[in-house]
N, C-alpha and C. Protein backbone atom coordinates (compact mmCIF):
# COMPACT_ATOMS: atom_id res chain seq x y z
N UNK A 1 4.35 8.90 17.54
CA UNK A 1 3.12 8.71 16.79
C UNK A 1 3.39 8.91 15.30
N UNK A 2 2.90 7.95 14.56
CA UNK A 2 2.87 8.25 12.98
C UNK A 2 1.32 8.60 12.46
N UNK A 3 1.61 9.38 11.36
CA UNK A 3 0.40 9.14 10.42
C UNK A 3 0.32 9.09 9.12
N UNK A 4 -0.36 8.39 8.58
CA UNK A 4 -0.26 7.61 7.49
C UNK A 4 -1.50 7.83 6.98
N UNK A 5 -0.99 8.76 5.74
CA UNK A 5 -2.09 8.96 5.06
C UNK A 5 -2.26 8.88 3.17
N UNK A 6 -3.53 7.66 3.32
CA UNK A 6 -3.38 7.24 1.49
C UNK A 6 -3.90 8.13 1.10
N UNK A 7 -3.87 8.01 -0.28
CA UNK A 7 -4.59 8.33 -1.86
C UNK A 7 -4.24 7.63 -2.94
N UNK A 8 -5.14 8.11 -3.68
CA UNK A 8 -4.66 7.63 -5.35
C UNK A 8 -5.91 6.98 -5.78
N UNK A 9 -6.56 5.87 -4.59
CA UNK A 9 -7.66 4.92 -5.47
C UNK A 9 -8.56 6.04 -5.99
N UNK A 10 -10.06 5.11 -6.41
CA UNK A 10 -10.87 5.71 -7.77
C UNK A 10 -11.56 4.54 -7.80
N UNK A 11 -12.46 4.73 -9.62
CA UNK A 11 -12.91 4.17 -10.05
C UNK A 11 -12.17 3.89 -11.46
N UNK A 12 -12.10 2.49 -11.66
CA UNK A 12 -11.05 2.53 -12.83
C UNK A 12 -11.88 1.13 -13.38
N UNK A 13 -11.94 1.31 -14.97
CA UNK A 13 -12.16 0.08 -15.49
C UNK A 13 -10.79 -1.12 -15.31
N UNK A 14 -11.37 -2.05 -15.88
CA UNK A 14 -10.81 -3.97 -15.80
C UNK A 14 -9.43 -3.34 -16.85
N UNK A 15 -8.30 -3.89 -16.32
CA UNK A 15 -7.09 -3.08 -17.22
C UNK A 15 -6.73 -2.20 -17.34
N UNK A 16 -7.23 -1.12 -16.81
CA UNK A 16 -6.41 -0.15 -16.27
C UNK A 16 -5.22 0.12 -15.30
N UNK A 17 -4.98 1.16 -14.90
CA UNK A 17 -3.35 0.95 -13.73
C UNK A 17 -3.76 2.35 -12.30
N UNK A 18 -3.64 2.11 -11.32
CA UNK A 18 -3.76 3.36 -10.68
C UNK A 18 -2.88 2.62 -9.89
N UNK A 19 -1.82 4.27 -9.27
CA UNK A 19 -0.90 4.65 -8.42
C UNK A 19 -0.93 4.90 -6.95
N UNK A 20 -1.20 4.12 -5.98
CA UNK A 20 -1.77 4.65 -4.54
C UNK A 20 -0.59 4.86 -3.68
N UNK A 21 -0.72 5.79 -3.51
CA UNK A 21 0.59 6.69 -2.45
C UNK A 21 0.47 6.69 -0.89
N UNK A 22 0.93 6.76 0.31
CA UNK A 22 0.76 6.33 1.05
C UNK A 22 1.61 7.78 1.86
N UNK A 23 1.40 8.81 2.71
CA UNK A 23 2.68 9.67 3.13
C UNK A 23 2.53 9.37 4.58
N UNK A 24 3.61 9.85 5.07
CA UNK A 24 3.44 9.33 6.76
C UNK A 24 4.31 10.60 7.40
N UNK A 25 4.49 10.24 8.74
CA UNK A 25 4.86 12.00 9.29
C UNK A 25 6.08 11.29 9.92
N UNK A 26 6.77 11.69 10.43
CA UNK A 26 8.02 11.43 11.47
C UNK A 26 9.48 11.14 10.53
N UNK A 27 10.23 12.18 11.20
CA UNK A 27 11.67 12.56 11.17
C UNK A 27 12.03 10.84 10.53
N UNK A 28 12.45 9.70 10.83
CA UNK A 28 12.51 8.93 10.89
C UNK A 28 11.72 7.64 9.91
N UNK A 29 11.71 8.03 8.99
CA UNK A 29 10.58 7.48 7.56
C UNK A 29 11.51 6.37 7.08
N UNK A 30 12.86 6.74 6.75
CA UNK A 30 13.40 6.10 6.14
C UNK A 30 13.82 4.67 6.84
N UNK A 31 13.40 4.59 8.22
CA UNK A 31 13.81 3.55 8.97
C UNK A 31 12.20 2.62 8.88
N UNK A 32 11.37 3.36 8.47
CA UNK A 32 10.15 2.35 8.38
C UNK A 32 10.16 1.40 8.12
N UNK A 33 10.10 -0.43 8.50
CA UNK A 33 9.18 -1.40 7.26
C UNK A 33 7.80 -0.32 6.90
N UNK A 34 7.83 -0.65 5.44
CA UNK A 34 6.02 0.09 4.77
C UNK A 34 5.48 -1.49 4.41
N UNK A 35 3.93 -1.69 4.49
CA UNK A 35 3.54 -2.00 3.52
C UNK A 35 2.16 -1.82 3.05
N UNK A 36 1.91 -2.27 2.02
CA UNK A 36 0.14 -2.12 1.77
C UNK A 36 -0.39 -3.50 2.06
N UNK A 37 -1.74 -3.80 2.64
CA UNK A 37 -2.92 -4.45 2.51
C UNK A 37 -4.32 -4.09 1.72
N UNK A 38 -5.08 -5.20 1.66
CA UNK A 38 -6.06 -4.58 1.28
C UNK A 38 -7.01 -5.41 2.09
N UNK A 39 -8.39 -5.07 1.70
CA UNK A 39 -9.72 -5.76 2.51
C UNK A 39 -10.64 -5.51 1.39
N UNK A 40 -11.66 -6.37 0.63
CA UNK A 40 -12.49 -6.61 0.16
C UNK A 40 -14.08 -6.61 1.04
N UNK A 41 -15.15 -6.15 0.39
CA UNK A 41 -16.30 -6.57 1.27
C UNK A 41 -16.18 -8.12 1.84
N UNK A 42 -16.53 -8.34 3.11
CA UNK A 42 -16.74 -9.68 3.40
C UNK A 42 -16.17 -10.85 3.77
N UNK A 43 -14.94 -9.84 3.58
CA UNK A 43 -13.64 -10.33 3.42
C UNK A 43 -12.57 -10.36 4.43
N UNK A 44 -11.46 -10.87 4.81
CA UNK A 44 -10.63 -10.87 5.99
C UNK A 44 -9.33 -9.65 5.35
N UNK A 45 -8.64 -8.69 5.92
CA UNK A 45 -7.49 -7.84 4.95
C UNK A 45 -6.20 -8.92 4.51
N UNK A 46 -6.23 -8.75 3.68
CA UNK A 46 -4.47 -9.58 3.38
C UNK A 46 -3.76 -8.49 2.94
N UNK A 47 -2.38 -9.06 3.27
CA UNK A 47 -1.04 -8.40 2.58
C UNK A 47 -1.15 -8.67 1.37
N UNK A 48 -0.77 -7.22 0.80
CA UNK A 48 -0.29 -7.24 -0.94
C UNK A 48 1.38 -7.19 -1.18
N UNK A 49 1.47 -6.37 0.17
CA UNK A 49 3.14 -6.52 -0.44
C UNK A 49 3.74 -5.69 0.65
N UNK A 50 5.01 -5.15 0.66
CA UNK A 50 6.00 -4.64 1.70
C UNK A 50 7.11 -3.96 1.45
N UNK A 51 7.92 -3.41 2.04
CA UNK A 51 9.30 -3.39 1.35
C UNK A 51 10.01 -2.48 2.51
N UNK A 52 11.19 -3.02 2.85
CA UNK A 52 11.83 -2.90 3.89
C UNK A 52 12.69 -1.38 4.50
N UNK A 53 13.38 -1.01 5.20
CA UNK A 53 14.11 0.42 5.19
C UNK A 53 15.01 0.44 4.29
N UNK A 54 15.73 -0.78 3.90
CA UNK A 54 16.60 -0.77 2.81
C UNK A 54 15.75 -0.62 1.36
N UNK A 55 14.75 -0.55 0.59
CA UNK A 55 14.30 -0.48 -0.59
C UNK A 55 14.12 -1.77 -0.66
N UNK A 56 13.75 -2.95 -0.20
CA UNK A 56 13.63 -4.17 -0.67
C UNK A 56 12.36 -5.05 -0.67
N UNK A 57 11.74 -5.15 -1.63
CA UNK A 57 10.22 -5.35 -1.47
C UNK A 57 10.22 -6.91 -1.47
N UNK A 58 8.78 -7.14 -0.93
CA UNK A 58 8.69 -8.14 -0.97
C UNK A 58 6.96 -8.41 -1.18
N UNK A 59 6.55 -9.44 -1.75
CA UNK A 59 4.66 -9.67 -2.33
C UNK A 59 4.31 -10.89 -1.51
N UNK A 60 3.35 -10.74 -1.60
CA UNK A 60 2.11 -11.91 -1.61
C UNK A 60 2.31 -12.58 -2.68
N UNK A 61 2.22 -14.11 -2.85
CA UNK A 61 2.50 -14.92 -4.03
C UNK A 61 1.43 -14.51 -4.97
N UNK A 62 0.16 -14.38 -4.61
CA UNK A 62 -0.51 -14.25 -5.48
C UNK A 62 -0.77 -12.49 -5.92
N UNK A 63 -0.12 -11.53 -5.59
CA UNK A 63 0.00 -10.43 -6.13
C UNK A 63 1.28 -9.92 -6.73
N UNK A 64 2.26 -11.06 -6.81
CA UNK A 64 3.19 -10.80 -8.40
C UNK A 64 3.52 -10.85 -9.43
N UNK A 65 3.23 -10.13 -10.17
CA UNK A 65 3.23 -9.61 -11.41
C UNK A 65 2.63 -8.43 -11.70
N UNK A 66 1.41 -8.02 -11.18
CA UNK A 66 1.02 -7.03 -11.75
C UNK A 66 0.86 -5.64 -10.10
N UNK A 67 1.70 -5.80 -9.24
CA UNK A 67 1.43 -5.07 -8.07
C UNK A 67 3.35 -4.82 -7.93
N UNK A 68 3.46 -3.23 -7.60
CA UNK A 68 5.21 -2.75 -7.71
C UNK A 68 5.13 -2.10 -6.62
N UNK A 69 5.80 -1.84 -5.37
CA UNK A 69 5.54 -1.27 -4.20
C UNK A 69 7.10 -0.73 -4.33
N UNK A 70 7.06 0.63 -4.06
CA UNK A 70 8.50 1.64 -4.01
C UNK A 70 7.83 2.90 -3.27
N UNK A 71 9.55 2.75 -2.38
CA UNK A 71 9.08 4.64 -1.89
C UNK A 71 10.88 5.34 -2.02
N UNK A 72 9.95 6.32 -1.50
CA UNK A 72 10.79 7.80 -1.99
C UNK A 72 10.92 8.17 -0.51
N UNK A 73 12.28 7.81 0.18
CA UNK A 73 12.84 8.77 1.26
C UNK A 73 12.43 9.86 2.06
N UNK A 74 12.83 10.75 0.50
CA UNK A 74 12.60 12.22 0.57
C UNK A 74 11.48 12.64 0.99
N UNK A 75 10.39 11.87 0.69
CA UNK A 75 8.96 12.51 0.21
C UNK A 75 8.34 11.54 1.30
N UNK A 76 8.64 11.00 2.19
CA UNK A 76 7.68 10.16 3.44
C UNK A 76 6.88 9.45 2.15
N UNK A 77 7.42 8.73 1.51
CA UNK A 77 6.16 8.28 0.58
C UNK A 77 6.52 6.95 0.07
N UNK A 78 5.39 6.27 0.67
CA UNK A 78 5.37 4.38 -0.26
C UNK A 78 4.48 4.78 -1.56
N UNK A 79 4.60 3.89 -2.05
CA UNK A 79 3.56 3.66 -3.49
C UNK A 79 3.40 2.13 -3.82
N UNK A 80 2.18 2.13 -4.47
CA UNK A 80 2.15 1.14 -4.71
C UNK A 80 0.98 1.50 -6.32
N UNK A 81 1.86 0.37 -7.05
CA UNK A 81 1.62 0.84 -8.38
C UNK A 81 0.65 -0.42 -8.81
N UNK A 82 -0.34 -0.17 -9.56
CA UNK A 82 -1.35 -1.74 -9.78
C UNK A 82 -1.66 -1.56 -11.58
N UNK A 83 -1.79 -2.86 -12.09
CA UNK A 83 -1.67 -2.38 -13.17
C UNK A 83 -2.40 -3.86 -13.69
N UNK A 84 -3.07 -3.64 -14.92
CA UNK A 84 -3.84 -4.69 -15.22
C UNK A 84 -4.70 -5.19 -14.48
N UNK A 85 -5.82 -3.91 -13.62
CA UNK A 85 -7.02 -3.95 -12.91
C UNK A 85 -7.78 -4.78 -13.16
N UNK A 86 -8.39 -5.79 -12.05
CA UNK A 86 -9.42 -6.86 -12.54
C UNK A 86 -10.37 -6.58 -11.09
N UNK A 87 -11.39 -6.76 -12.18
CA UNK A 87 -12.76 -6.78 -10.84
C UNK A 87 -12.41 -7.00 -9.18
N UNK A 88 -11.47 -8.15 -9.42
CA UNK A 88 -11.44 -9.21 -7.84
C UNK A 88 -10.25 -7.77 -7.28
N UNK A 89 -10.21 -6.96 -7.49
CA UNK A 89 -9.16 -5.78 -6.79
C UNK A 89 -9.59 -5.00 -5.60
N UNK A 90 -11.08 -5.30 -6.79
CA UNK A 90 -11.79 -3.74 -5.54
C UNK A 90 -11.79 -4.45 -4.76
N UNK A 91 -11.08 -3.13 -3.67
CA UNK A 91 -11.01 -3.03 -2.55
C UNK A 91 -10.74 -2.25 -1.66
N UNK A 92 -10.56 -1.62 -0.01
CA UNK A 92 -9.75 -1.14 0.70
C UNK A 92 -8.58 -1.30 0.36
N UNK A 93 -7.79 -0.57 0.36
CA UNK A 93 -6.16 -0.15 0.40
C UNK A 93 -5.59 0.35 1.42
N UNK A 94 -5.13 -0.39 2.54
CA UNK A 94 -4.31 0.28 3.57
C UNK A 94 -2.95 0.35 3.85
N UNK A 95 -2.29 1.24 4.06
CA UNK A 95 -0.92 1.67 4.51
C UNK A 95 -0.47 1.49 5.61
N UNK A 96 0.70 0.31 6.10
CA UNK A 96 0.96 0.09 7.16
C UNK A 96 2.52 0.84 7.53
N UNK A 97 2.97 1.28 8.59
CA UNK A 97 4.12 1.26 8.99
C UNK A 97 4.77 0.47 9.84
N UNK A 98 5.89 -0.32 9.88
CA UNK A 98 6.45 -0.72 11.32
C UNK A 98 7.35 0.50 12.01
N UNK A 99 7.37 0.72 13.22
CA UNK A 99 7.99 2.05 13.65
C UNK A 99 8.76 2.05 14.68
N UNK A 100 9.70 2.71 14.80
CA UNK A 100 10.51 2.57 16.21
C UNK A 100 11.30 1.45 16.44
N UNK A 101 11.57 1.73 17.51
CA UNK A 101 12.45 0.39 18.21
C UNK A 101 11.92 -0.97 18.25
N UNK A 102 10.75 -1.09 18.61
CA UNK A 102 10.51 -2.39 18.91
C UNK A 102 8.85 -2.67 17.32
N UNK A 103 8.75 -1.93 16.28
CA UNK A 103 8.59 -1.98 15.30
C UNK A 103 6.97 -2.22 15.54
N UNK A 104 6.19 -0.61 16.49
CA UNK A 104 5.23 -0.46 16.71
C UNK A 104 4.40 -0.16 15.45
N UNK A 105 3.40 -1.43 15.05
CA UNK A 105 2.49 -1.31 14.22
C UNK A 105 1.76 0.55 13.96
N UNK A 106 1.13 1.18 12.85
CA UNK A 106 0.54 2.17 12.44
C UNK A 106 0.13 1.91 11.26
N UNK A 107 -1.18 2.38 11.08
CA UNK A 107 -2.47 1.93 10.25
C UNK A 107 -3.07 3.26 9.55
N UNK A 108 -3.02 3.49 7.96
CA UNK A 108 -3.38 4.44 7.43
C UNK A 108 -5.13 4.34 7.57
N UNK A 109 -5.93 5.39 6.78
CA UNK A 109 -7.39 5.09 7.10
C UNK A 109 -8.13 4.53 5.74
N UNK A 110 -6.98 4.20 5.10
CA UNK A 110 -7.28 3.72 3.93
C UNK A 110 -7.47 4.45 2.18
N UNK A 111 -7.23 3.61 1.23
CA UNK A 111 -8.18 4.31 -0.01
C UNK A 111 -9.14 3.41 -0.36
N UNK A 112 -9.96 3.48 -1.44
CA UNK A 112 -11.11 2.60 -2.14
C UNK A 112 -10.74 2.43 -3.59
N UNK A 113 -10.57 0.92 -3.54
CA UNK A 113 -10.10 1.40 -5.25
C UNK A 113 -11.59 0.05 -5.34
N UNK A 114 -11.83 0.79 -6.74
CA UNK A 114 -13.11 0.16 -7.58
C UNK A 114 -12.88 0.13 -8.80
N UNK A 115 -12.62 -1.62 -9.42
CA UNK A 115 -12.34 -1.84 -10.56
C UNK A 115 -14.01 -2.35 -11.43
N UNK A 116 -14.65 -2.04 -12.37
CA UNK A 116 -15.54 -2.05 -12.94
C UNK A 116 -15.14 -3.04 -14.03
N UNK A 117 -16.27 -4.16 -14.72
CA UNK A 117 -16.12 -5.10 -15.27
C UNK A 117 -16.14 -4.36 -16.77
């Protein structure tokens, strides 16, 4: 069993940057795929981005440039860094893991990030 637990979102004006962290539990972190999604009201969740057991990320076409996803080993910890906040952001922020052998899905409970015009 994993658990996966965010932070970081807020309320942040249009151009601003917030840092959403993601920690998870099990001996075995460094073998994770991580990635983040998000979900908007009304909306279906999409992938923002990923990045593999080796450090190797990978985006959504339309979230590169201003979205950096890195973790830290040590610290059970993804991040995902956002920067040049625009209205169309707010959203749910969720933390995924792939896990184990056969790369059993795990689902954080989310953050809220709210970008203000």
């Amino acid at each position: 069993q994993v658990q996966l637990v965010e932070s970081g979102g807020g309320l942040v004006q249009a151009g601003g940057s917030l840092r959403l962290s993601c920690a998870a539990s099990g001996r075995t972190f460094s073998s994770y795929y991580m990635g983040w999604f998000r979900q908007a009201p009304g909306k279906e969740r999409e992938f923002v981005a990923g990045i593999s057991s080796g450090g190797n990320p990978n985006y959504a076409d339309s979230m590169k440039g201003r979205f950096t996803i890195s973790r830290d080993n040590a610290k059970n910890t993804v991040y995902l860094q956002i920067n040049s906040l625009k209205p169309e952001d707010t959203a749910a922020y969720y933390c995924k893991a792939l896990a184990g052998a056969f790369g059993f899905p795990y689902w954080g409970q989310g953050t809220q990030v709210t970008v203000s015009s």
